[in-house]
Protein backbone atom coordinates (compact mmCIF):
# COMPACT_ATOMS: atom_id res chain seq x y z
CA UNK A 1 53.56 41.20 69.95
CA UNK A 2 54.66 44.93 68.79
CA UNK A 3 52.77 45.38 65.28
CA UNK A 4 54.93 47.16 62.74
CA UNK A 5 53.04 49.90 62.51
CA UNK A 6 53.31 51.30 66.28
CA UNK A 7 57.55 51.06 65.41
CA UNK A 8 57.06 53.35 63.43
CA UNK A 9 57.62 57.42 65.18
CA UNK A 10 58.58 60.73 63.81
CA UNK A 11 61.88 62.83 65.29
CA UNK A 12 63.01 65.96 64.94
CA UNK A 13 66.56 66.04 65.10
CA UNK A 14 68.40 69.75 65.04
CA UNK A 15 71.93 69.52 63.99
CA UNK A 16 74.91 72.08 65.24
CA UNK A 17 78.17 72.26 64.48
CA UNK A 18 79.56 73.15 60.52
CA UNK A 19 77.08 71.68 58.71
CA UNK A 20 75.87 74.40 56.09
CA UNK A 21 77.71 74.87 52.52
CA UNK A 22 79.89 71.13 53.66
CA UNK A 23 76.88 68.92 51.73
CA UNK A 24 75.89 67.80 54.89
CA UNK A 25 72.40 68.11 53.59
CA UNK A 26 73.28 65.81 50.94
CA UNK A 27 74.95 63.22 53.49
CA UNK A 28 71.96 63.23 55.55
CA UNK A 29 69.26 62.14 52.54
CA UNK A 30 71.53 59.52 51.53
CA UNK A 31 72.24 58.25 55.35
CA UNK A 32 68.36 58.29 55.71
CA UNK A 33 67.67 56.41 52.57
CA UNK A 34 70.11 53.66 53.12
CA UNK A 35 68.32 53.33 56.47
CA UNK A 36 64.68 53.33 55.31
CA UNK A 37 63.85 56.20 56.64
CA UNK A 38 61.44 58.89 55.19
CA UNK A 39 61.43 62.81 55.70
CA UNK A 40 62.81 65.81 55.15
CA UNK A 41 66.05 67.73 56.19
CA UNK A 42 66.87 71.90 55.90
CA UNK A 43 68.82 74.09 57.00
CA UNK A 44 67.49 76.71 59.03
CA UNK A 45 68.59 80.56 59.52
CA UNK A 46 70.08 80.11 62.90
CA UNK A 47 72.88 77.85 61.09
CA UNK A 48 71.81 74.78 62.11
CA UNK A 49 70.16 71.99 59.94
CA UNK A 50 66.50 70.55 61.11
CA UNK A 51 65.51 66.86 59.70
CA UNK A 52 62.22 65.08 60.13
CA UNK A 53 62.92 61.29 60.19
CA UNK A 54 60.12 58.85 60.12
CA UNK A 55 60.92 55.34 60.43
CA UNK A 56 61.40 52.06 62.33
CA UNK A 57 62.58 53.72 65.67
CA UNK A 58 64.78 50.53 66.45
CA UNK A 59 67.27 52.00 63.70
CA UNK A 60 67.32 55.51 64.78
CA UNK A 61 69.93 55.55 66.97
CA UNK A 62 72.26 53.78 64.82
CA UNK A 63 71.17 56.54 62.20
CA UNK A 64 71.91 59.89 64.58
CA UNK A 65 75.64 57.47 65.25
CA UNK A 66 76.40 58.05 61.66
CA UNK A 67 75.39 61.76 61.21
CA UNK A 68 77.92 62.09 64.22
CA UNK A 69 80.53 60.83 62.28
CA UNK A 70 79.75 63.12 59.30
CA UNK A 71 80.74 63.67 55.45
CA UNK A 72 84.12 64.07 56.34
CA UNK A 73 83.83 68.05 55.95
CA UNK A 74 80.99 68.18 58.54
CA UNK A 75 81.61 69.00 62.34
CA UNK A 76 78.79 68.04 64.48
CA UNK A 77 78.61 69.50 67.67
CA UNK A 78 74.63 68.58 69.04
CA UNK A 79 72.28 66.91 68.09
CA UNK A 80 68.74 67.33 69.80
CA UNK A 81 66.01 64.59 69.15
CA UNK A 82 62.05 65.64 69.93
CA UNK A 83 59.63 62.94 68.87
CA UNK A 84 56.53 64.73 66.98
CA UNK A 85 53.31 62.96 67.87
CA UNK A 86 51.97 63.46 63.71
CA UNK A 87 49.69 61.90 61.69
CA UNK A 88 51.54 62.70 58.76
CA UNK A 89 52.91 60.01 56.78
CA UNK A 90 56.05 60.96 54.38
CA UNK A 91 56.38 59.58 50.80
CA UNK A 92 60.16 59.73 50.70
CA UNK A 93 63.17 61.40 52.09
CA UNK A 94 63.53 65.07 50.60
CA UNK A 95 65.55 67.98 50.58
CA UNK A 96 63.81 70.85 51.25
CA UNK A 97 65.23 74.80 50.43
């Protein structure tokens, strides 16, 4: 029996494709918290957008599925997922500048 605990695993998912100044940001917190998840998302200087989700990893894929599919003004063309082996525990999902 899989204890609750060991579902939960931290990703790093880095987002290309227009999704600066098209509230993607935005998108993404809501997408996480409707999912559970906890983290962070920002965008980063090379144009792409970096998010930290921490969660129950059985929902993650259905989670990347719908940043795929965007705000409707988004245009995703990758998305890379890295696991993070972390001890750190997140409080919430955030937006950080």
């Amino acid at each position: 029996m899989c204890s609750n605990k060991s579902r939960i695993k931290t990703y790093e998912l880095i987002v290309s494709g227009r999704v600066q100044g098209v509230g993607f940001r935005w998108f993404v917190r809501g997408q996480a918290q409707e999912y559970g998840f906890k983290g962070t998302v920002r965008n980063l200087y090379d144009g792409t957008v970096r998010i930290k989700v921490q969660g129950d990893f059985s929902q993650l894929d259905s989670f990347i599925l719908s940043l795929r599919i965007g705000n409707g003004y988004s245009i995703i063309e990758l998305i890379t997922k890295t696991e993070l082996h972390t001890e750190k525990v997140y409080g919430g999902f955030r937006i950080e500048h």
